[in-house]
Protein backbone atom coordinates (compact mmCIF):
# COMPACT_ATOMS: atom_id res chain seq x y z
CA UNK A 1 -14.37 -7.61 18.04
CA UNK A 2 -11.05 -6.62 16.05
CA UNK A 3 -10.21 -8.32 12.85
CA UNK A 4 -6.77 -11.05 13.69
CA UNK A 5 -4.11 -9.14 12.22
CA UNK A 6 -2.54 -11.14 9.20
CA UNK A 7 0.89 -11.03 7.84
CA UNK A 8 1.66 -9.29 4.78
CA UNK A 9 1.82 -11.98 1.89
CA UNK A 10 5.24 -10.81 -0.12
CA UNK A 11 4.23 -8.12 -2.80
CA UNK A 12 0.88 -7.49 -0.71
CA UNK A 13 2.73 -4.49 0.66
CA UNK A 14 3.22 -2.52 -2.58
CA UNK A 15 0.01 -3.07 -3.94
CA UNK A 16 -1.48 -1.64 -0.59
CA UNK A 17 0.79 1.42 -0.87
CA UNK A 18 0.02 1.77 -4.23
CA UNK A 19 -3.56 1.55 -3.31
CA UNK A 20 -3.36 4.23 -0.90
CA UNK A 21 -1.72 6.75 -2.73
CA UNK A 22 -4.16 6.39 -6.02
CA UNK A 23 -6.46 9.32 -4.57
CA UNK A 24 -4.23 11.40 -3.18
CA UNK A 25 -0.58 12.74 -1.99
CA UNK A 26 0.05 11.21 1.24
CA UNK A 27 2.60 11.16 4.54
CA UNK A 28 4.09 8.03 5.71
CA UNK A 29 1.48 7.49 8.79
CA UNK A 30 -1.13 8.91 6.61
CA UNK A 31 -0.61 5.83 4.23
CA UNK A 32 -0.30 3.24 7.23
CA UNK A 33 -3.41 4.53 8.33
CA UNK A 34 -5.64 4.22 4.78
CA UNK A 35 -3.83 1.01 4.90
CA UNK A 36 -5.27 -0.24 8.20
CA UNK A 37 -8.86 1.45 6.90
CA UNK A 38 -8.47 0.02 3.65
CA UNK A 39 -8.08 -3.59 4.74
CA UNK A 40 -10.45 -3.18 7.44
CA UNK A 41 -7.77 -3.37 10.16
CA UNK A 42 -6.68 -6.59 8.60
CA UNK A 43 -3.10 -5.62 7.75
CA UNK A 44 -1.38 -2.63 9.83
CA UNK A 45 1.74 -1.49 8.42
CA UNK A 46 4.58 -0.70 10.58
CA UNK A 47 7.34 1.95 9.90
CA UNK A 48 10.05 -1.07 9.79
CA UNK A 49 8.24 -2.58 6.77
CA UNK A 50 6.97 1.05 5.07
CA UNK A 51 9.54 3.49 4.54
CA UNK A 52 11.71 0.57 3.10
CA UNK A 53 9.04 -0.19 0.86
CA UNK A 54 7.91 3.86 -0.03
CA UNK A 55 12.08 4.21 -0.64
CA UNK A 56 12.60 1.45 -2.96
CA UNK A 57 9.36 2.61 -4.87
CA UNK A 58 10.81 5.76 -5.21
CA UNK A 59 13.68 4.07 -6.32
CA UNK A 60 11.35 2.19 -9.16
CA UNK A 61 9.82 5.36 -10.33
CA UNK A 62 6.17 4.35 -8.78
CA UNK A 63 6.17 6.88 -6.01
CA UNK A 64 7.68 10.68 -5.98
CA UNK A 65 8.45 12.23 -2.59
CA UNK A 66 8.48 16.07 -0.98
CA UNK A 67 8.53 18.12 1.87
CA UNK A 68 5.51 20.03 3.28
CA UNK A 69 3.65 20.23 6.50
CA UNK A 70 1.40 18.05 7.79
CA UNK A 71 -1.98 18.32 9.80
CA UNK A 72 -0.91 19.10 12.61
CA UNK A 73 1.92 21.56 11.60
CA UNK A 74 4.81 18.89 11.63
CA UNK A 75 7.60 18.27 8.37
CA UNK A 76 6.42 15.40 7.12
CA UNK A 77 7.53 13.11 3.73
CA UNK A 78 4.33 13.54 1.13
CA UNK A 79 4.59 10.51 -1.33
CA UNK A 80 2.60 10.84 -4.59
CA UNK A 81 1.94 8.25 -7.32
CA UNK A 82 3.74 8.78 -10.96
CA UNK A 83 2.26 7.77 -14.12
CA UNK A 84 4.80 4.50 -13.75
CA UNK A 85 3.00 4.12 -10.12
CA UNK A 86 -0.79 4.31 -11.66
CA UNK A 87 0.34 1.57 -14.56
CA UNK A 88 1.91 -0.72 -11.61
CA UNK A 89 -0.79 -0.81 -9.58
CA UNK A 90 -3.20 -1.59 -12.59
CA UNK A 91 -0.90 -4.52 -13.02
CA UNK A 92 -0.43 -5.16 -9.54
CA UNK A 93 -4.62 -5.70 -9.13
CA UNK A 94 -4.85 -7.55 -11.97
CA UNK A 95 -1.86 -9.96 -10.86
CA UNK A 96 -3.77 -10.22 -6.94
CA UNK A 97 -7.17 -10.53 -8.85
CA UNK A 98 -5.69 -13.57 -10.40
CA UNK A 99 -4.31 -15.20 -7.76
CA UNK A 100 -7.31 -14.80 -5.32
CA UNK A 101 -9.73 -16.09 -7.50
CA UNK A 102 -7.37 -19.26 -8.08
CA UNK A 103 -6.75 -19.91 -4.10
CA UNK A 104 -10.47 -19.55 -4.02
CA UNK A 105 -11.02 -21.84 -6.73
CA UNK A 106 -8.67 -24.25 -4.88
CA UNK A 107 -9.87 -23.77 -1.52
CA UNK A 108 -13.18 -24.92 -2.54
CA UNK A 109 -12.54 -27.75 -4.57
CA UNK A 110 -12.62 -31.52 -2.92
């Protein structure tokens, strides 16, 4: 049985991005796919929501972008993290730590 897909909570998106990218260079459906894996098929991330995103990271200094080829011999859009990128998503995680531990601490109170 597939996991209910769930609706990105607002900054969820960039730390998933983030995320993605902390291994490794990667094309647009190349991220919304380590996304998808990433989350367990919780959260897919469609182009609407993702290129916005990847351009106003660029735009931040958290992502940089380039041409090359992709698997399967196609121009595609490689986005890699920056040092700016790596420091964000450090603070991202520790901001999402936070806050799930507190909704957990509230969900399970009386």
């Amino acid at each position: 049985m597939a996991p209910e897909q769930t609706a990105l909570l607002q900054g969820t998106l960039d730390l998933l991005i983030l995320k993605s990218l902390a291994l490794d260079q990667m094309h647009g459906l190349g991220i919304a796919r380590r996304v998808e894996q990433i989350t367990g098929g919780t959260f897919q991330v469609k182009p609407g929501s993702l290129f916005p995103a990847l351009h106003r990271m660029e735009e931040e200094g958290w992502v940089t972008s380039a041409w090359g080829e992709s698997e399967n011999n196609r121009r595609a859009k490689y986005y890699r993290l920056t040092k700016a990128g790596r420091r964000q998503l450090e603070t991202e995680s520790e901001r999402w730590s936070r806050i799930s531990l507190a909704i957990a601490q509230a969900l399970a109170s009386s």
